[in-house]
ModelCIF file with pLDDT and N, C-alpha, C, O atoms, coordinates in Angstrom:
data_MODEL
#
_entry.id   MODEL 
#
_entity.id                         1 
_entity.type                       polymer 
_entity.pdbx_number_of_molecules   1 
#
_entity_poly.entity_id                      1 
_entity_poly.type                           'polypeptide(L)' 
_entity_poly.nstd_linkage                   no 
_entity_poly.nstd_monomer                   no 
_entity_poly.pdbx_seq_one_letter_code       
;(UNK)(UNK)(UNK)(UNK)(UNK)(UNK)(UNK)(UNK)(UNK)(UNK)(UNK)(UNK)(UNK)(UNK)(UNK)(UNK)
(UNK)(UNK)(UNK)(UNK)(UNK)(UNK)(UNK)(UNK)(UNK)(UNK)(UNK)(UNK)(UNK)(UNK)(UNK)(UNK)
(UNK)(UNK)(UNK)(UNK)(UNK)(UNK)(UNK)(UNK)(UNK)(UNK)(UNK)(UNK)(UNK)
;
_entity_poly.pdbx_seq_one_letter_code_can   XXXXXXXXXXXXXXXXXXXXXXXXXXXXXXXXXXXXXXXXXXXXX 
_entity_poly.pdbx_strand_id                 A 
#
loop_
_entity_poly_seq.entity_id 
_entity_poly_seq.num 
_entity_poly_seq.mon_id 
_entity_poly_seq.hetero 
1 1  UNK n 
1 2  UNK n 
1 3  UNK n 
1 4  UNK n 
1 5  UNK n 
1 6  UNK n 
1 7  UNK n 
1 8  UNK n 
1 9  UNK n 
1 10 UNK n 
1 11 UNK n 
1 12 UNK n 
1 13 UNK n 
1 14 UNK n 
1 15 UNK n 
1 16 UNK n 
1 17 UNK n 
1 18 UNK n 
1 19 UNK n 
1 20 UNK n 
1 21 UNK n 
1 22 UNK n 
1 23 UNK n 
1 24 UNK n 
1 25 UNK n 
1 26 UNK n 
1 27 UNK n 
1 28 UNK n 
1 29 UNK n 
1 30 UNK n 
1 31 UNK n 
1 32 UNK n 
1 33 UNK n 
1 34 UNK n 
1 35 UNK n 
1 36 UNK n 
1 37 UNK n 
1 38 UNK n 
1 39 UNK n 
1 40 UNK n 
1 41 UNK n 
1 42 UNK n 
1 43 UNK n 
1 44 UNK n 
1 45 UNK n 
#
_struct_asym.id          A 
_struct_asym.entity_id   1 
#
loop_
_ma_qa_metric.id 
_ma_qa_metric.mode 
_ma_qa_metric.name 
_ma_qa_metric.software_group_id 
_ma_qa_metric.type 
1 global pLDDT . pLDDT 
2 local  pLDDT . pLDDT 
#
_ma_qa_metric_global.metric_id      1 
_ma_qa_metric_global.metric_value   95.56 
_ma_qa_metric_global.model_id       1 
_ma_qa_metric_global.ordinal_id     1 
#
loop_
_ma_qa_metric_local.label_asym_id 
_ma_qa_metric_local.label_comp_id 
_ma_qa_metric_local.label_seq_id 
_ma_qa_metric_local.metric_id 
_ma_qa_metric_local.metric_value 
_ma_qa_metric_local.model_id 
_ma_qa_metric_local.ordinal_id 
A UNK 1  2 97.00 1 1  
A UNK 2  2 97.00 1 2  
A UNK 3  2 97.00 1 3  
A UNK 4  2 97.00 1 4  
A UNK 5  2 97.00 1 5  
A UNK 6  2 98.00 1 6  
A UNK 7  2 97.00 1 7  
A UNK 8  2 96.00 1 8  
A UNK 9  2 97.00 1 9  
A UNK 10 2 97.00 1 10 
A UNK 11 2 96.00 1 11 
A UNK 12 2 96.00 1 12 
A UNK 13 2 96.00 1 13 
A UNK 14 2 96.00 1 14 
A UNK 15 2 96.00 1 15 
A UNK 16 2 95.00 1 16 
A UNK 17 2 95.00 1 17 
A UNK 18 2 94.00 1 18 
A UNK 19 2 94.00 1 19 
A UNK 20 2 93.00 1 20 
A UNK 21 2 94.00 1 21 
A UNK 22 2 92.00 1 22 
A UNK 23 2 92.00 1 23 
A UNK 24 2 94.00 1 24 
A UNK 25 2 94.00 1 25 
A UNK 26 2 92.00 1 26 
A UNK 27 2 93.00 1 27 
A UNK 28 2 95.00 1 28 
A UNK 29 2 96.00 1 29 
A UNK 30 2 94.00 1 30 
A UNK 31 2 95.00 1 31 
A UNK 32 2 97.00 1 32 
A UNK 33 2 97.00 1 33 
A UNK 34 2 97.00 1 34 
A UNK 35 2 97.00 1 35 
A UNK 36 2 98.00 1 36 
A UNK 37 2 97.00 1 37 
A UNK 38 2 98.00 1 38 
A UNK 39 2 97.00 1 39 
A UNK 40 2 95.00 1 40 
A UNK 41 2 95.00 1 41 
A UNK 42 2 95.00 1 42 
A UNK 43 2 96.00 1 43 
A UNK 44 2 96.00 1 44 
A UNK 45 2 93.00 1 45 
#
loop_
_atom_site.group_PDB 
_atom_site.id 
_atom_site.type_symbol 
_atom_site.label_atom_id 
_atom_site.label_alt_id 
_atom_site.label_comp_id 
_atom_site.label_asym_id 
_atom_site.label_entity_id 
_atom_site.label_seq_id 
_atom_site.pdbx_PDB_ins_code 
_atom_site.Cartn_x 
_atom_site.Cartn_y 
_atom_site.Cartn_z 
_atom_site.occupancy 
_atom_site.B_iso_or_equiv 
_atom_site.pdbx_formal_charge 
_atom_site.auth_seq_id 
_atom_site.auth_comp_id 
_atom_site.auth_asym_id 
_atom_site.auth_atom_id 
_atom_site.pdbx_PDB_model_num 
ATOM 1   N N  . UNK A 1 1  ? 21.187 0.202  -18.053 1.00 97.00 ? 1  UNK A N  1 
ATOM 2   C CA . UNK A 1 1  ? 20.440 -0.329 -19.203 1.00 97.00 ? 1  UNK A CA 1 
ATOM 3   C C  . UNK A 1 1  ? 19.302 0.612  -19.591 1.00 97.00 ? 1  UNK A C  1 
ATOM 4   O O  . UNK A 1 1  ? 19.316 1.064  -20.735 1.00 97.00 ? 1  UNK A O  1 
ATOM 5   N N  . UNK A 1 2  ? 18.138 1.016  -18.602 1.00 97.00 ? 2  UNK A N  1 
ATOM 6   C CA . UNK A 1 2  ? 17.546 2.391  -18.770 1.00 97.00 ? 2  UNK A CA 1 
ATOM 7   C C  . UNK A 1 2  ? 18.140 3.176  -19.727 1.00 97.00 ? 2  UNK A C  1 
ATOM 8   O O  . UNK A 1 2  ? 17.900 3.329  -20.925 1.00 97.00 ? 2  UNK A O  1 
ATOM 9   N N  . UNK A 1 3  ? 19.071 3.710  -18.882 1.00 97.00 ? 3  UNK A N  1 
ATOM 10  C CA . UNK A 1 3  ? 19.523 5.461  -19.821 1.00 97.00 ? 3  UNK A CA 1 
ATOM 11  C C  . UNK A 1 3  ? 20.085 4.740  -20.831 1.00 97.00 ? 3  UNK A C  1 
ATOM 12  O O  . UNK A 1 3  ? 20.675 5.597  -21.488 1.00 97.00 ? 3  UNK A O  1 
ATOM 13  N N  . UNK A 1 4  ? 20.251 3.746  -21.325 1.00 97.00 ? 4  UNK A N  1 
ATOM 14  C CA . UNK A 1 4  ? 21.168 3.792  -22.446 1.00 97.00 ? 4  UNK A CA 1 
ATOM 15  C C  . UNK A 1 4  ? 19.778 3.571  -23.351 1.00 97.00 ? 4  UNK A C  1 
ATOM 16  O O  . UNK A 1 4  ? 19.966 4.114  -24.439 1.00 97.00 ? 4  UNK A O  1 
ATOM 17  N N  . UNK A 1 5  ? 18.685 3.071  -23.295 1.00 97.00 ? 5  UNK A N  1 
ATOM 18  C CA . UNK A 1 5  ? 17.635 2.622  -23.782 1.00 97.00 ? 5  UNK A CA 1 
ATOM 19  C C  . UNK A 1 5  ? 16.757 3.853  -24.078 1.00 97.00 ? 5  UNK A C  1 
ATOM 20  O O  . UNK A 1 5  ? 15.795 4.009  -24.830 1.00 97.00 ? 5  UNK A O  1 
ATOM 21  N N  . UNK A 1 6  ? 17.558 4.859  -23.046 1.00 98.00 ? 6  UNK A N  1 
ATOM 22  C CA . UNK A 1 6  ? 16.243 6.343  -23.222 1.00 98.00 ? 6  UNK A CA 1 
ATOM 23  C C  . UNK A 1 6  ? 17.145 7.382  -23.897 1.00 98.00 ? 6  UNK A C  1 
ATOM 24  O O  . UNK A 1 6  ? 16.679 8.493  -24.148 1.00 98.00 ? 6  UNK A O  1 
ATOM 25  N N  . UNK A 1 7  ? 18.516 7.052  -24.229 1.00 97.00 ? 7  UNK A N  1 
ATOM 26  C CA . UNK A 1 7  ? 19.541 8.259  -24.542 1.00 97.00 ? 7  UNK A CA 1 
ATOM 27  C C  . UNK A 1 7  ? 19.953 7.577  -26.093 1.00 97.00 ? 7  UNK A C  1 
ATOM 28  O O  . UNK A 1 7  ? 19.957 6.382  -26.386 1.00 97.00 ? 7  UNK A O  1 
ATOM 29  N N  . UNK A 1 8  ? 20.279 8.709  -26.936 1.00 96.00 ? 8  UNK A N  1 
ATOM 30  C CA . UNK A 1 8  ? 21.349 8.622  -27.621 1.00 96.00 ? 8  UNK A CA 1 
ATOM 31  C C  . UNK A 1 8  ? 22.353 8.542  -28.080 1.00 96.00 ? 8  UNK A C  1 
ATOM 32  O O  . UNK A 1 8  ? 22.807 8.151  -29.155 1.00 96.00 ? 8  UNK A O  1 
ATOM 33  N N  . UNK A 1 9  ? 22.994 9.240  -26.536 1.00 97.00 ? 9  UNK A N  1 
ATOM 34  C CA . UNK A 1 9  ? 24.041 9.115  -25.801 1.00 97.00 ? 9  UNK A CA 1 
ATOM 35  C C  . UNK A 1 9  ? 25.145 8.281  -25.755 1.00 97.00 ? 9  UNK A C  1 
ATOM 36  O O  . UNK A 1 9  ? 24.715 7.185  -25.396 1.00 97.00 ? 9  UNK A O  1 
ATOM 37  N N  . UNK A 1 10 ? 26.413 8.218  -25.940 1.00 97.00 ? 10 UNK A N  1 
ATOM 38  C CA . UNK A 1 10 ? 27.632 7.084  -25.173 1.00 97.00 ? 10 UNK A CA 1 
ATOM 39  C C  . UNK A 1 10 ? 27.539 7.415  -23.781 1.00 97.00 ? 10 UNK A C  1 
ATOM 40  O O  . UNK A 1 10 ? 27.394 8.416  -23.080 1.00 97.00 ? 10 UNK A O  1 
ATOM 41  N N  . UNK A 1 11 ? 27.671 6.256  -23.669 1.00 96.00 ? 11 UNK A N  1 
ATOM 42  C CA . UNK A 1 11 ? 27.263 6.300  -21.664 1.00 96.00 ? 11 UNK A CA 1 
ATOM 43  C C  . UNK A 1 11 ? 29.049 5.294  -21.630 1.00 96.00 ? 11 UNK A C  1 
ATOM 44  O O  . UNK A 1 11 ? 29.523 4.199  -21.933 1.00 96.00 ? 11 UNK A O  1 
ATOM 45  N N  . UNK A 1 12 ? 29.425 6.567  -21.064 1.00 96.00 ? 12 UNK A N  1 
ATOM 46  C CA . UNK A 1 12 ? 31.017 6.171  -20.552 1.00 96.00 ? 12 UNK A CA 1 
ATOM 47  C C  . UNK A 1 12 ? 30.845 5.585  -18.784 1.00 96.00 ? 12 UNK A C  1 
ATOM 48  O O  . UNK A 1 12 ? 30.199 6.297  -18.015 1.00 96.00 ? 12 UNK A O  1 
ATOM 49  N N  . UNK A 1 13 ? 31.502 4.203  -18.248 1.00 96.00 ? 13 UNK A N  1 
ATOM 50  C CA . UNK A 1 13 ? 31.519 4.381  -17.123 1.00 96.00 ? 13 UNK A CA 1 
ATOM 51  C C  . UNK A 1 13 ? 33.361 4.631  -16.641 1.00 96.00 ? 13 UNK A C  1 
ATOM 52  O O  . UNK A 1 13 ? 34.027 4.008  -17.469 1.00 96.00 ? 13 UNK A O  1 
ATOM 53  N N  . UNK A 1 14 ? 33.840 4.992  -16.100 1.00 96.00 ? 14 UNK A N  1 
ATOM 54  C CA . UNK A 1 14 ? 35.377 5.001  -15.437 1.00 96.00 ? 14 UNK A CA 1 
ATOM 55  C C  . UNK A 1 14 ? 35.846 3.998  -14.577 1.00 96.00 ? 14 UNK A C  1 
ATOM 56  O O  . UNK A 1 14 ? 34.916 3.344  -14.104 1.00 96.00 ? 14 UNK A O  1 
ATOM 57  N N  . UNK A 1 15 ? 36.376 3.829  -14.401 1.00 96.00 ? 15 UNK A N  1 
ATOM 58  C CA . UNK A 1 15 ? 37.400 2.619  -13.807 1.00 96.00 ? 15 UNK A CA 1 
ATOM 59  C C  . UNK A 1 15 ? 36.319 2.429  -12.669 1.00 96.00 ? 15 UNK A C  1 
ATOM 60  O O  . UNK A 1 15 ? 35.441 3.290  -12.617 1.00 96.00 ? 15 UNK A O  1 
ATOM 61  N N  . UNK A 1 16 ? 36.292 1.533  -11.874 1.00 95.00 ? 16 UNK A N  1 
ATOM 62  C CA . UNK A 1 16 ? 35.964 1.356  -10.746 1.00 95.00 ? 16 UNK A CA 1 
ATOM 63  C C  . UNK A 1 16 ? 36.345 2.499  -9.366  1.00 95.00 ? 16 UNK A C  1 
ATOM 64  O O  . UNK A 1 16 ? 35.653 3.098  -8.543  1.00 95.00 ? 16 UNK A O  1 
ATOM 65  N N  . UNK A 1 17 ? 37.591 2.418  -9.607  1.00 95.00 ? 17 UNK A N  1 
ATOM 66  C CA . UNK A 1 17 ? 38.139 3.327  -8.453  1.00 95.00 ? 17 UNK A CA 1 
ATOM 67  C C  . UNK A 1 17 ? 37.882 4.935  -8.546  1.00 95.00 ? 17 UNK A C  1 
ATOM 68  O O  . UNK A 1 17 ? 37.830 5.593  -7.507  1.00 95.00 ? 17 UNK A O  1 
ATOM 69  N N  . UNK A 1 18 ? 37.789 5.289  -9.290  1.00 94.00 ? 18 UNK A N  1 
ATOM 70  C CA . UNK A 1 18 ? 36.773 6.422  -9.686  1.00 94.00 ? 18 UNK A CA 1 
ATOM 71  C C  . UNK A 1 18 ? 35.405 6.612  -9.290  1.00 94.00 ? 18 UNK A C  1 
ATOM 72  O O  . UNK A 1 18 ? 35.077 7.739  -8.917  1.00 94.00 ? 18 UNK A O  1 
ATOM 73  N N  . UNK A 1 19 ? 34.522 5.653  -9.313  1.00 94.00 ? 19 UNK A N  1 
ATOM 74  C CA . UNK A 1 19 ? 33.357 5.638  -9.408  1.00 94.00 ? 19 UNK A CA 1 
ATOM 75  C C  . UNK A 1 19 ? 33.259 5.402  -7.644  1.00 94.00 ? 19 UNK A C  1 
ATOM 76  O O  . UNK A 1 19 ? 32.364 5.911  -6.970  1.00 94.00 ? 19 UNK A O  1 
ATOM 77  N N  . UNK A 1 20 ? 34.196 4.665  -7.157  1.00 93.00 ? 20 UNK A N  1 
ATOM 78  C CA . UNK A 1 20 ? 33.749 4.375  -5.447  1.00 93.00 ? 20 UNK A CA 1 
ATOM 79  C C  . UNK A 1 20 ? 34.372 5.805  -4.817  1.00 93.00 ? 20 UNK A C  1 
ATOM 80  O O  . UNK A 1 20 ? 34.239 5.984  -3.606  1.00 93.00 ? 20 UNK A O  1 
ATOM 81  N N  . UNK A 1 21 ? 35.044 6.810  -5.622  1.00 94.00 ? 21 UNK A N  1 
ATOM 82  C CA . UNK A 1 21 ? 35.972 7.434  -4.559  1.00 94.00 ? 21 UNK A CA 1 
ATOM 83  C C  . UNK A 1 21 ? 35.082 8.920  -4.847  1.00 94.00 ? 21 UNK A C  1 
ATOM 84  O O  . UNK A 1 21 ? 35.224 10.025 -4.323  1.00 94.00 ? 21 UNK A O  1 
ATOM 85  N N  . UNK A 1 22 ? 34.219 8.495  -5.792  1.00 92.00 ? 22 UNK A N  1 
ATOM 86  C CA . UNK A 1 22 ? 33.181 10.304 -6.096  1.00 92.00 ? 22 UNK A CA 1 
ATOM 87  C C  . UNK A 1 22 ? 31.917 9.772  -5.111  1.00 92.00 ? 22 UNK A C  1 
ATOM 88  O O  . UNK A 1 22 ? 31.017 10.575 -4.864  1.00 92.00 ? 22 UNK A O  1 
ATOM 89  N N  . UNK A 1 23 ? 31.866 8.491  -4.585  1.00 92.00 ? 23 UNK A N  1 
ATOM 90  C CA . UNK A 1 23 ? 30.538 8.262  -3.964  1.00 92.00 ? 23 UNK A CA 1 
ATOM 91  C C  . UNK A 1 23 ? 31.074 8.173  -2.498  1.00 92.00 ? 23 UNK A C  1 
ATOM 92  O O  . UNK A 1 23 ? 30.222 8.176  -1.609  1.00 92.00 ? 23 UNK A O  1 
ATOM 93  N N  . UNK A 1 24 ? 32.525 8.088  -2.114  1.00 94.00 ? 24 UNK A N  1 
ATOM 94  C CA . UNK A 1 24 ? 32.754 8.265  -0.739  1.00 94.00 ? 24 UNK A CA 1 
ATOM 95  C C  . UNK A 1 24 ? 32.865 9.898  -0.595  1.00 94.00 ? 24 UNK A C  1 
ATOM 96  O O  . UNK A 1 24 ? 32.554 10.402 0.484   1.00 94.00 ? 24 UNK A O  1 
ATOM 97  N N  . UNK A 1 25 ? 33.336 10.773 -1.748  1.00 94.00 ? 25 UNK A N  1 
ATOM 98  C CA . UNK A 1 25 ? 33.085 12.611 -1.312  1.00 94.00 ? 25 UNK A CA 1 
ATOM 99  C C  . UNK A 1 25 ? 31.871 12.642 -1.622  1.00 94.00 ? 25 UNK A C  1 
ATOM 100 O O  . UNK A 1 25 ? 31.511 13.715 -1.139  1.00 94.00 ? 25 UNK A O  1 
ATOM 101 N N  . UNK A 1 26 ? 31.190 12.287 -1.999  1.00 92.00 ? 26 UNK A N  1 
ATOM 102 C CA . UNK A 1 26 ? 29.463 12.755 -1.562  1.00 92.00 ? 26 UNK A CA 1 
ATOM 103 C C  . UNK A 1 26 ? 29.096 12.333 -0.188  1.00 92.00 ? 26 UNK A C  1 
ATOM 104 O O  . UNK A 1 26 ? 28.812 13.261 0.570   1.00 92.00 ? 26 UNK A O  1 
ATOM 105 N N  . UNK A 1 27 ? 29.050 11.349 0.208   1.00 93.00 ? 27 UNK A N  1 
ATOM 106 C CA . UNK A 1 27 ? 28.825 10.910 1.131   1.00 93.00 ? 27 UNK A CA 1 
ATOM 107 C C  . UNK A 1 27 ? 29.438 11.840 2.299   1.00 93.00 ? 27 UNK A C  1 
ATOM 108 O O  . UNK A 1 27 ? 28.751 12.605 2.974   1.00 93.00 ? 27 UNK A O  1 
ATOM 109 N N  . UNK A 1 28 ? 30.722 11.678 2.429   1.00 95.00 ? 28 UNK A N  1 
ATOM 110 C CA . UNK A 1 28 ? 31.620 12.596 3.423   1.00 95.00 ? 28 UNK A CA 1 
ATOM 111 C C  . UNK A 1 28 ? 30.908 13.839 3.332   1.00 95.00 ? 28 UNK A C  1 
ATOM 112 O O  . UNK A 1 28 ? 30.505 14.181 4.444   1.00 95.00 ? 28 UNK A O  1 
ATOM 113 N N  . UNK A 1 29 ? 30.598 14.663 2.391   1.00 96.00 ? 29 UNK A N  1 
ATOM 114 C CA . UNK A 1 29 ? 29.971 16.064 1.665   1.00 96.00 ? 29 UNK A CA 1 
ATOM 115 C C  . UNK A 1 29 ? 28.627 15.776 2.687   1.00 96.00 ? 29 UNK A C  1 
ATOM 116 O O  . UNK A 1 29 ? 28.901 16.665 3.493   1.00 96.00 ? 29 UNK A O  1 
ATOM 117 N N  . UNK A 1 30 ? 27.588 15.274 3.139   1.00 94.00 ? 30 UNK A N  1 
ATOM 118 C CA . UNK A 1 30 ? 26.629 14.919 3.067   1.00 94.00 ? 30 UNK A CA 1 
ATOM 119 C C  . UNK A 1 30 ? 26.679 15.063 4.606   1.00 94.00 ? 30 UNK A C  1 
ATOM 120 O O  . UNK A 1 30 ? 26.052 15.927 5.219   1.00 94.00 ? 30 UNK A O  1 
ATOM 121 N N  . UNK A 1 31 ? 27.770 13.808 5.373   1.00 95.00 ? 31 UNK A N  1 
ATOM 122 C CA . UNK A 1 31 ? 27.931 14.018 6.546   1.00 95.00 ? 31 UNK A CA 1 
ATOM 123 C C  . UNK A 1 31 ? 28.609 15.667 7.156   1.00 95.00 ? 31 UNK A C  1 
ATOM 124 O O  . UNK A 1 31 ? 28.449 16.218 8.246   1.00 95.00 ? 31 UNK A O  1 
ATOM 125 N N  . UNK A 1 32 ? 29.166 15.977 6.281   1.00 97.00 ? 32 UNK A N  1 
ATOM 126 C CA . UNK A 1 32 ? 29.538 16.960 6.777   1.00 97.00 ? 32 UNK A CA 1 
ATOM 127 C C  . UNK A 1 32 ? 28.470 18.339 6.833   1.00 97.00 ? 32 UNK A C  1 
ATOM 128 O O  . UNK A 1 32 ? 28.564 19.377 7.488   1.00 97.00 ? 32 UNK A O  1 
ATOM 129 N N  . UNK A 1 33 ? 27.487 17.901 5.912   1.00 97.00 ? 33 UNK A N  1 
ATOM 130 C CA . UNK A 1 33 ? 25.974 18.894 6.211   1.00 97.00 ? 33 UNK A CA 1 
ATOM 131 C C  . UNK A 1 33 ? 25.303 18.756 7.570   1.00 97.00 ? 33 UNK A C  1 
ATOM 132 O O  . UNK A 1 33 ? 24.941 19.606 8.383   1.00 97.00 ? 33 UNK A O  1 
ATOM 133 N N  . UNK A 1 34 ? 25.233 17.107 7.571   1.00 97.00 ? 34 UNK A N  1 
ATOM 134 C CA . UNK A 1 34 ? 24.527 17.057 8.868   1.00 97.00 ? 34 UNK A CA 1 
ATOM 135 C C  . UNK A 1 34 ? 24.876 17.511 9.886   1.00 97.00 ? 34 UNK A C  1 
ATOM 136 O O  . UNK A 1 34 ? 24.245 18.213 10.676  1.00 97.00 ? 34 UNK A O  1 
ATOM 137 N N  . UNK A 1 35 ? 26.178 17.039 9.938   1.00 97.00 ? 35 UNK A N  1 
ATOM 138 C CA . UNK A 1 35 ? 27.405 17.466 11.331  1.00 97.00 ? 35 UNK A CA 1 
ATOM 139 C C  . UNK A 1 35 ? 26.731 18.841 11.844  1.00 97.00 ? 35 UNK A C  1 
ATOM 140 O O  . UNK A 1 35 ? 26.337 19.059 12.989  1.00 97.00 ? 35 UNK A O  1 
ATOM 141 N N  . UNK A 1 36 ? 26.676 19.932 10.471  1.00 98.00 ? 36 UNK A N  1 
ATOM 142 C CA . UNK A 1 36 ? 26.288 21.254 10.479  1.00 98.00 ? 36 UNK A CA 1 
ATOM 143 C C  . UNK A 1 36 ? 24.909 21.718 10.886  1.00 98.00 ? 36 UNK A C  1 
ATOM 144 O O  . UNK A 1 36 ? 24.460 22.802 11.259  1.00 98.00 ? 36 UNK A O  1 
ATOM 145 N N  . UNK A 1 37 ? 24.364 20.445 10.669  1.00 97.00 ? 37 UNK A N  1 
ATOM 146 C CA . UNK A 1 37 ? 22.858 20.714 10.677  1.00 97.00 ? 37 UNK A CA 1 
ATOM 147 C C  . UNK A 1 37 ? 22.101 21.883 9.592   1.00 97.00 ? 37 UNK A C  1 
ATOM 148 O O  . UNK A 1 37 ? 21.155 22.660 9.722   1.00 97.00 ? 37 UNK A O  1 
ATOM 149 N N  . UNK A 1 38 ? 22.942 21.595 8.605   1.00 98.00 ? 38 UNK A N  1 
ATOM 150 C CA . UNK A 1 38 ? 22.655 22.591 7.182   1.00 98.00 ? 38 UNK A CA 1 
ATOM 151 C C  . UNK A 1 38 ? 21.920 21.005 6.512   1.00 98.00 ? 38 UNK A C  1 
ATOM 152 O O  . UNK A 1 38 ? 22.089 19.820 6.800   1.00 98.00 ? 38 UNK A O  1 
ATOM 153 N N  . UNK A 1 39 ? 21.057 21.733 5.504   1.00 97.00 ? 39 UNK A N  1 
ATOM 154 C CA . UNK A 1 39 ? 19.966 21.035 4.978   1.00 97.00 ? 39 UNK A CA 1 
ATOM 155 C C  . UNK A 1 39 ? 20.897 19.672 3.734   1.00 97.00 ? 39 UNK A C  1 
ATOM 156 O O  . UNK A 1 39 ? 21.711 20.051 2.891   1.00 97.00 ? 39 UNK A O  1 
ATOM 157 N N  . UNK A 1 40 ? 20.586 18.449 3.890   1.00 95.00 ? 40 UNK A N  1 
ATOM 158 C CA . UNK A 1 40 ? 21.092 17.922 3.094   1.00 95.00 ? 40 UNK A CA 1 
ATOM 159 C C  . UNK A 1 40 ? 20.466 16.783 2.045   1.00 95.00 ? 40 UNK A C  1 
ATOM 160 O O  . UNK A 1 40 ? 20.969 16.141 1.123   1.00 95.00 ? 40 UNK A O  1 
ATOM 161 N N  . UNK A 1 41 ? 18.927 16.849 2.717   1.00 95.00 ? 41 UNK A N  1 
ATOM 162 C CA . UNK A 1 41 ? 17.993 16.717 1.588   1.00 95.00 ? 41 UNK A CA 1 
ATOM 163 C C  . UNK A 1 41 ? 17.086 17.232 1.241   1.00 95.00 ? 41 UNK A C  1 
ATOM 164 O O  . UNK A 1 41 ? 16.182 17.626 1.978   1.00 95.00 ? 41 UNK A O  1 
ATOM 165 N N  . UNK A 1 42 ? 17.142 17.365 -0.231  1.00 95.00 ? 42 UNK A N  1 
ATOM 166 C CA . UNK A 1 42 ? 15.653 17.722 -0.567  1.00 95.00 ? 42 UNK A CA 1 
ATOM 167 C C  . UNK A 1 42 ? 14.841 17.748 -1.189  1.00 95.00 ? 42 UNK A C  1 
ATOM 168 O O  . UNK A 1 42 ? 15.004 17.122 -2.236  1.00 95.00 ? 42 UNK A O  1 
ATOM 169 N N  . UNK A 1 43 ? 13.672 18.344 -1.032  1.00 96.00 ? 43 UNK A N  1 
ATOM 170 C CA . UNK A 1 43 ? 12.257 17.913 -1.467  1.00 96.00 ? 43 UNK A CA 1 
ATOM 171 C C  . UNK A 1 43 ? 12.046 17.413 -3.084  1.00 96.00 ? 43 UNK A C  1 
ATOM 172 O O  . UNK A 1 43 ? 11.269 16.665 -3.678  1.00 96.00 ? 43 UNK A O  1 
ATOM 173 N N  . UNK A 1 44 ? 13.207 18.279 -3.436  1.00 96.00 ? 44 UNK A N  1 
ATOM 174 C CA . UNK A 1 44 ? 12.946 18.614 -5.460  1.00 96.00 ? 44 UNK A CA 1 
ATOM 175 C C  . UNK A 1 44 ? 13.203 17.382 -5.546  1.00 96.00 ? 44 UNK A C  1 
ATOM 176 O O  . UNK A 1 44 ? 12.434 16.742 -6.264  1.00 96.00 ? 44 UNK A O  1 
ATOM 177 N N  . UNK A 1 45 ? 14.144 16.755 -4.986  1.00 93.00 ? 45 UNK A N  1 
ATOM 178 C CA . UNK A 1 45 ? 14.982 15.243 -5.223  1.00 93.00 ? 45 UNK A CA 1 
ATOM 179 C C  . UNK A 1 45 ? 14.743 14.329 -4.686  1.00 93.00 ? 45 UNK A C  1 
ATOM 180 O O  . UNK A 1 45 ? 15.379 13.298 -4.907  1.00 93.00 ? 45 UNK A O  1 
#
């Protein structure tokens, strides 16, 4: 509701199953930093 309120923008969302399966490869992406002990947060963000 925000961004659509601050954009001009079409704010497309995708199916559901889309949207859970880009937030389980981040996640996996994320663990797999730590695993590494390579940096996986940061400060800017």
């Amino acid at each position: 509701e925000r961004i659509k309120h601050h954009t001009p923008n079409e704010i497309l969302l995708p199916e559901e199953n889309t949207i859970n399966f880009k937030e389980a490869l981040i996640f996996a992406f994320l663990g797999v930093l730590r695993w590494r002990w390579e940096i996986n947060c940061l400060q800017s963000v």
